[in-house]
C-alpha atoms as a PDB file:
ATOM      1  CA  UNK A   1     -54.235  94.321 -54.766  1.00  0.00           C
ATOM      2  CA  UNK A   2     -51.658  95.453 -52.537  1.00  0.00           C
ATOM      3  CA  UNK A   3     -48.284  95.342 -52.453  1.00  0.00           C
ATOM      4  CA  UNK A   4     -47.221  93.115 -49.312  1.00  0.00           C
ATOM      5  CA  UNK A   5     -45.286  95.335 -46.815  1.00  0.00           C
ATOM      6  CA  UNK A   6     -41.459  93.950 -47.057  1.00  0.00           C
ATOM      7  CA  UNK A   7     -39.925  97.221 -45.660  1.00  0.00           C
ATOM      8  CA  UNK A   8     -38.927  97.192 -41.792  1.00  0.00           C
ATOM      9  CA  UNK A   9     -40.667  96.685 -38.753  1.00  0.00           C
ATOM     10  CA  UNK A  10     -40.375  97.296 -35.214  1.00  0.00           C
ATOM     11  CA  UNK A  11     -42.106  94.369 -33.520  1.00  0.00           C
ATOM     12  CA  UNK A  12     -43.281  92.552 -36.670  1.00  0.00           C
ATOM     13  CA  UNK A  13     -45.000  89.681 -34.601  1.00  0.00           C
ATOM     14  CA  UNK A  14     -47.054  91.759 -31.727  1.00  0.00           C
ATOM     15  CA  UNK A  15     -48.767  89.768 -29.968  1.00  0.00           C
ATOM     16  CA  UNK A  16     -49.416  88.963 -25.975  1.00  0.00           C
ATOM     17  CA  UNK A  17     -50.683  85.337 -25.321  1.00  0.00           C
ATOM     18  CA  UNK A  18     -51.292  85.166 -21.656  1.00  0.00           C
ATOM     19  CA  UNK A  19     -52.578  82.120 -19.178  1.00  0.00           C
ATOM     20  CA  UNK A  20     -52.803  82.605 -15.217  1.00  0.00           C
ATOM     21  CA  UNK A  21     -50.617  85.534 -14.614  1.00  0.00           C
ATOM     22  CA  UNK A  22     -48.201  84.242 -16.976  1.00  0.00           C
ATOM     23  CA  UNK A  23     -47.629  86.415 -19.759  1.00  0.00           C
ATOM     24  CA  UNK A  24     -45.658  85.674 -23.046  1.00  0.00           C
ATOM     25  CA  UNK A  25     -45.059  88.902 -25.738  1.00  0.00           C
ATOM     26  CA  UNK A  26     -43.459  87.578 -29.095  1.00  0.00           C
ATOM     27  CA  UNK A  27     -41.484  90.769 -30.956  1.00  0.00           C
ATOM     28  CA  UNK A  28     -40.097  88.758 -33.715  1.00  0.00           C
ATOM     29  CA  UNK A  29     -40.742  84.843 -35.171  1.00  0.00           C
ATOM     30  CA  UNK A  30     -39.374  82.779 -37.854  1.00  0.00           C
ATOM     31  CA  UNK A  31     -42.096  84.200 -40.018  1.00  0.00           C
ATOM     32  CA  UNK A  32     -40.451  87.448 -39.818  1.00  0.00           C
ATOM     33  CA  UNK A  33     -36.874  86.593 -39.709  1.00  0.00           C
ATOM     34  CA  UNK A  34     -36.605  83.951 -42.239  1.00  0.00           C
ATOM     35  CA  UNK A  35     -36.448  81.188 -39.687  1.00  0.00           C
ATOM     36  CA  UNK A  36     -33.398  82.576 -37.797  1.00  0.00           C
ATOM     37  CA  UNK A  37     -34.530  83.449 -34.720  1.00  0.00           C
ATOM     38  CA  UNK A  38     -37.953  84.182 -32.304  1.00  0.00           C
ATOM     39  CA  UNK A  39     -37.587  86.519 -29.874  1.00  0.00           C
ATOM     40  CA  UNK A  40     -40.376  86.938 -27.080  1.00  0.00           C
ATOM     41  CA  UNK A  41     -40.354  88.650 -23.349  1.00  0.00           C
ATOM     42  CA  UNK A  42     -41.593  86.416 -20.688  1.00  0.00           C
ATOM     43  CA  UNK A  43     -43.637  87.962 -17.991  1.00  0.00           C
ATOM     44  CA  UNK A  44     -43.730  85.783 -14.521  1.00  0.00           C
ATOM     45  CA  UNK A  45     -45.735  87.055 -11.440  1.00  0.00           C
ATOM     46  CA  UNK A  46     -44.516  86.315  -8.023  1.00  0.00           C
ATOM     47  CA  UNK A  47     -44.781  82.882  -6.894  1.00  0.00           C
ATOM     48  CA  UNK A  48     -45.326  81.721  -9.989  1.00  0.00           C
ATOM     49  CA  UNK A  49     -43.389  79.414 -12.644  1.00  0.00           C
ATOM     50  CA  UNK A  50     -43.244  77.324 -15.514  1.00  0.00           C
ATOM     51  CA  UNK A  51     -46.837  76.148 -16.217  1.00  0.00           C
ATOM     52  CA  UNK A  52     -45.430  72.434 -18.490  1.00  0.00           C
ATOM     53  CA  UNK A  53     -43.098  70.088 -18.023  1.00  0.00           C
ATOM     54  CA  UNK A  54     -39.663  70.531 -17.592  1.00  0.00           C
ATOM     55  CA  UNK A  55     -38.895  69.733 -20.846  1.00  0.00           C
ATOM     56  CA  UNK A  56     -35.962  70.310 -23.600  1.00  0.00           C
ATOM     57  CA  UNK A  57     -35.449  70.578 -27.150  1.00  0.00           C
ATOM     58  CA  UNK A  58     -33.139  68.978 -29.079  1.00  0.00           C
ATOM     59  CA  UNK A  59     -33.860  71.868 -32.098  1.00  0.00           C
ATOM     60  CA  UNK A  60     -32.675  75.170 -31.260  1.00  0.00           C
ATOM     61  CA  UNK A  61     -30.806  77.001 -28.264  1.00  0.00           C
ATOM     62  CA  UNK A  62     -32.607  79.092 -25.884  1.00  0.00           C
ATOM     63  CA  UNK A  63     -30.687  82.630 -24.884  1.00  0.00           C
ATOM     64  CA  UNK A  64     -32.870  83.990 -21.390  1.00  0.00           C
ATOM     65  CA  UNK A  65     -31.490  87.917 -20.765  1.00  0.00           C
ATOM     66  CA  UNK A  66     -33.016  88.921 -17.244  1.00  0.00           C
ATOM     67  CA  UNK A  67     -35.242  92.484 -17.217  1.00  0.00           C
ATOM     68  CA  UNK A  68     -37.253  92.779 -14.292  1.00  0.00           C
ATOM     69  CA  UNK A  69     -36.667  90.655 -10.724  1.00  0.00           C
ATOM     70  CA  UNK A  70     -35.624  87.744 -10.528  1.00  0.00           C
ATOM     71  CA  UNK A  71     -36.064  83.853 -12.131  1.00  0.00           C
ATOM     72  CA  UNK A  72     -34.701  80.846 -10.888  1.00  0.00           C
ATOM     73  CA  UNK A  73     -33.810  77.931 -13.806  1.00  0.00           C
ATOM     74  CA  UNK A  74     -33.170  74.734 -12.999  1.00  0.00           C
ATOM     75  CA  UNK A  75     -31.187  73.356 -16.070  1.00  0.00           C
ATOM     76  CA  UNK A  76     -29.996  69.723 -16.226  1.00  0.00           C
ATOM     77  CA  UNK A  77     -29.970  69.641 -11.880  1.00  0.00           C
ATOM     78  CA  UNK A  78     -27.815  72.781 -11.126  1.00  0.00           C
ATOM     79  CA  UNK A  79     -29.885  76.031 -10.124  1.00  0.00           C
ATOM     80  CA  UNK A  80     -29.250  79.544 -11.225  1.00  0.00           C
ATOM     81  CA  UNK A  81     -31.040  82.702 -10.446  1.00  0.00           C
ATOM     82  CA  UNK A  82     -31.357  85.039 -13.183  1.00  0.00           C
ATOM     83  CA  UNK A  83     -31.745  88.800 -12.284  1.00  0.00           C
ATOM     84  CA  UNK A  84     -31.838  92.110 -14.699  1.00  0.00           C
ATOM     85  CA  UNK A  85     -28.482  91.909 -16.918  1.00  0.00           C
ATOM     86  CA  UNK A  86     -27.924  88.540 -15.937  1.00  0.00           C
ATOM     87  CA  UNK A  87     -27.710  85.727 -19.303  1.00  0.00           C
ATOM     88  CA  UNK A  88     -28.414  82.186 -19.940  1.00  0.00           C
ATOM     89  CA  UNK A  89     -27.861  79.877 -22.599  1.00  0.00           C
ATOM     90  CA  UNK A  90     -29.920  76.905 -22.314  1.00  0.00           C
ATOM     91  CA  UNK A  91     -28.125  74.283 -24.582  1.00  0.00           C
ATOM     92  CA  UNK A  92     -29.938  71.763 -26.782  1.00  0.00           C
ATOM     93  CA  UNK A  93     -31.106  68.984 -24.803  1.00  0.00           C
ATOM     94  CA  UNK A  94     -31.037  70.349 -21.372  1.00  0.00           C
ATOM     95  CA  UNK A  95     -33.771  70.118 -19.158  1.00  0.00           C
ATOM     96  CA  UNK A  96     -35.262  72.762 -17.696  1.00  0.00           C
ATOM     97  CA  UNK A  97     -37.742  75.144 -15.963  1.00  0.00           C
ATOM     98  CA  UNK A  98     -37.829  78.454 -14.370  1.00  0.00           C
ATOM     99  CA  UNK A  99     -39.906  79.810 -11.393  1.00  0.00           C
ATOM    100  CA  UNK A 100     -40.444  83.165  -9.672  1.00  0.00           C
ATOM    101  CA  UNK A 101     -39.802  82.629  -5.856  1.00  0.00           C
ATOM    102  CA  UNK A 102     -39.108  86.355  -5.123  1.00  0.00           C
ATOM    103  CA  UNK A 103     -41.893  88.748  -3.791  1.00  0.00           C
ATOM    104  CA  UNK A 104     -41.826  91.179  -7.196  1.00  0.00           C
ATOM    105  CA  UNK A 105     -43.320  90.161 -10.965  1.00  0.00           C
ATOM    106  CA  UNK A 106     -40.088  89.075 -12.862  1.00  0.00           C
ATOM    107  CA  UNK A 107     -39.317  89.771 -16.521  1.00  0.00           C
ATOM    108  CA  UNK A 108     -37.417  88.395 -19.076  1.00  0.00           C
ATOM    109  CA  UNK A 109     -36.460  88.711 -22.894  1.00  0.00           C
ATOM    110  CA  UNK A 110     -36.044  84.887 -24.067  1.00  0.00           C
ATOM    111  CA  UNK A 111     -34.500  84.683 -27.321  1.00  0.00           C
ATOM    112  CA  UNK A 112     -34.565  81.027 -29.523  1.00  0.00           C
ATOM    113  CA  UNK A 113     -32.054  80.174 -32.359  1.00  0.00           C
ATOM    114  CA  UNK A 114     -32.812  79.048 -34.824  1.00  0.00           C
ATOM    115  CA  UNK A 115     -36.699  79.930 -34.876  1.00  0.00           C
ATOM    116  CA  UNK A 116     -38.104  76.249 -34.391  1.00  0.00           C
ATOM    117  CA  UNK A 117     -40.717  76.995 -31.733  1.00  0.00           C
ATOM    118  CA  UNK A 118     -43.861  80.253 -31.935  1.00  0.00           C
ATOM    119  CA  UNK A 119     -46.624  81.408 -30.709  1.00  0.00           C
ATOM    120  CA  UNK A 120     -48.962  78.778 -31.482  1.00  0.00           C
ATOM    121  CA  UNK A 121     -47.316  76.415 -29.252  1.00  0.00           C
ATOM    122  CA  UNK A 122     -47.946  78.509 -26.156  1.00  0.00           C
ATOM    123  CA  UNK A 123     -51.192  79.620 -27.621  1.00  0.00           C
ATOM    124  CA  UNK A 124     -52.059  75.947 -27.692  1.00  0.00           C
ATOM    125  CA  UNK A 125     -50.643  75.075 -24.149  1.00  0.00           C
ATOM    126  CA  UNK A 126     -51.893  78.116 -22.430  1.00  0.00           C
ATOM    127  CA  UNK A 127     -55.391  77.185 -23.692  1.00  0.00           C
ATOM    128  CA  UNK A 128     -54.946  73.586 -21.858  1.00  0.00           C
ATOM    129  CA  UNK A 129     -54.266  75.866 -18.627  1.00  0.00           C
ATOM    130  CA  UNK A 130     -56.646  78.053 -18.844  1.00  0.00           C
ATOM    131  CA  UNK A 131     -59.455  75.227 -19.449  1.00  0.00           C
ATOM    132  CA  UNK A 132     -58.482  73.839 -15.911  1.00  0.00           C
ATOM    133  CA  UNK A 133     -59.463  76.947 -14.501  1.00  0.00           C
ATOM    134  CA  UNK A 134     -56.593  76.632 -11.663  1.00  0.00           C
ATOM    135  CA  UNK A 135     -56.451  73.077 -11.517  1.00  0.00           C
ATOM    136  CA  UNK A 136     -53.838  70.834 -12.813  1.00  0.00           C
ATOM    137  CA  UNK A 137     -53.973  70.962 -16.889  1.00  0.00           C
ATOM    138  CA  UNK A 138     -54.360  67.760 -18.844  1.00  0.00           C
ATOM    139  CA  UNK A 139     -51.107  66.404 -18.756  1.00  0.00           C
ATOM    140  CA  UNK A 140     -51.557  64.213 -21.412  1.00  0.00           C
ATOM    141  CA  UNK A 141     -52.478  67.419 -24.156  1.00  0.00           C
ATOM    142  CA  UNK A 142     -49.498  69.218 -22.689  1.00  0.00           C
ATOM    143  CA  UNK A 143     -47.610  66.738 -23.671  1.00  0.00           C
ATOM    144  CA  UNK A 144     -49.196  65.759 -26.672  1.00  0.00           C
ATOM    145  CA  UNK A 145     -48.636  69.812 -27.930  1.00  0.00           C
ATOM    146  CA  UNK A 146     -45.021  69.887 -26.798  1.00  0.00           C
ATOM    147  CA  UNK A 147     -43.438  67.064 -28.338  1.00  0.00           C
ATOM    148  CA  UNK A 148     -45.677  67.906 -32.015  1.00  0.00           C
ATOM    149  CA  UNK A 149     -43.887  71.419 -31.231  1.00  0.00           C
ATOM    150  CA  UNK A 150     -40.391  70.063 -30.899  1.00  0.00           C
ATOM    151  CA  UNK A 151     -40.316  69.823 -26.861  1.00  0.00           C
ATOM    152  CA  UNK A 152     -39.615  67.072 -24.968  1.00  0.00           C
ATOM    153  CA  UNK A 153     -40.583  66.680 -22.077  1.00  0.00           C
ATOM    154  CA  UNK A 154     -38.658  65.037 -18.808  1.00  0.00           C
ATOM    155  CA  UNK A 155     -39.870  62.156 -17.062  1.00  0.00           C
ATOM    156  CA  UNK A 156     -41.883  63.184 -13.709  1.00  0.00           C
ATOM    157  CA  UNK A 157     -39.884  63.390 -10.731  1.00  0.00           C
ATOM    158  CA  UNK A 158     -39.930  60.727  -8.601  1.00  0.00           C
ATOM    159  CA  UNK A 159     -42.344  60.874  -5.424  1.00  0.00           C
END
């Protein structure tokens, strides 16, 4: 039997999980960093934006580092717009979203400390989207993943 491979790796946790334009690209996990930290990029088209909840999580920071165009988060009520070399911490417990409102795809490198959230949770949540084929996902499952994945999400806005 082999040896497992304990030597470095660039991008130990390849892998692209994608849903309606949306794109997520995990380089790292707690897997592969001994719980310390996940690392993915997040890909937004234009006109696009945060397919759940707002939600927060009352487990681990959020660090967003802007690549490509522009995002706008809403955290806890104030708006920011986050463009290439821009940063954001997004504390534990805020609430929050993001959406793409400019005309180009947006890009970002989203990094979580310590690693309590990975790919199975958007795997998960992007296969509730993608089973509405473009209309509104359960709400219920979405919910239902996010808080067993350490998410909570806010209560719907008031119409």
């Amino acid at each position: 039997m082999p040896a497992p491979d304990t030597g470095p790796r660039i991008n130990p946790a390849e892998e692209i999980i994608v849903t309606k334009g949306l794109a997520i690209r995990f380089l790292l996990t707690g897997e592969s960093s001994n719980g310390s930290v996940a690392t993915f990029e997040l890909m937004v088209p234009c006109s696009e934006g945060l397919p759940a909840p707002e939600h927060s999580h009352d487990h681990y920071e959020e660090t967003i580092y802007g690549l490509e165009g522009v995002l706008r988060w809403t955290v806890d009520g104030a708006t920011v717009e986050l463009g290439p070399g821009d940063v954001l911490c997004i504390p534990r417990g805020a609430v929050h979203r993001f959406d793409n409102k400019g005309n180009v795809d947006a890009k970002a490198l989203c990094v979580i400390t310590p690693a309590a959230i990975g790919p199975d949770y958007f795997r998960e949540t992007f296969a509730v989207i993608n089973e509405a084929a473009g209309g509104p996902p359960d709400r219920a499952r979405m919910l239902e993943i996010m808080c067993r994945h350490g998410l909570t999400p806010a209560a719907p806005p008031k119409t």
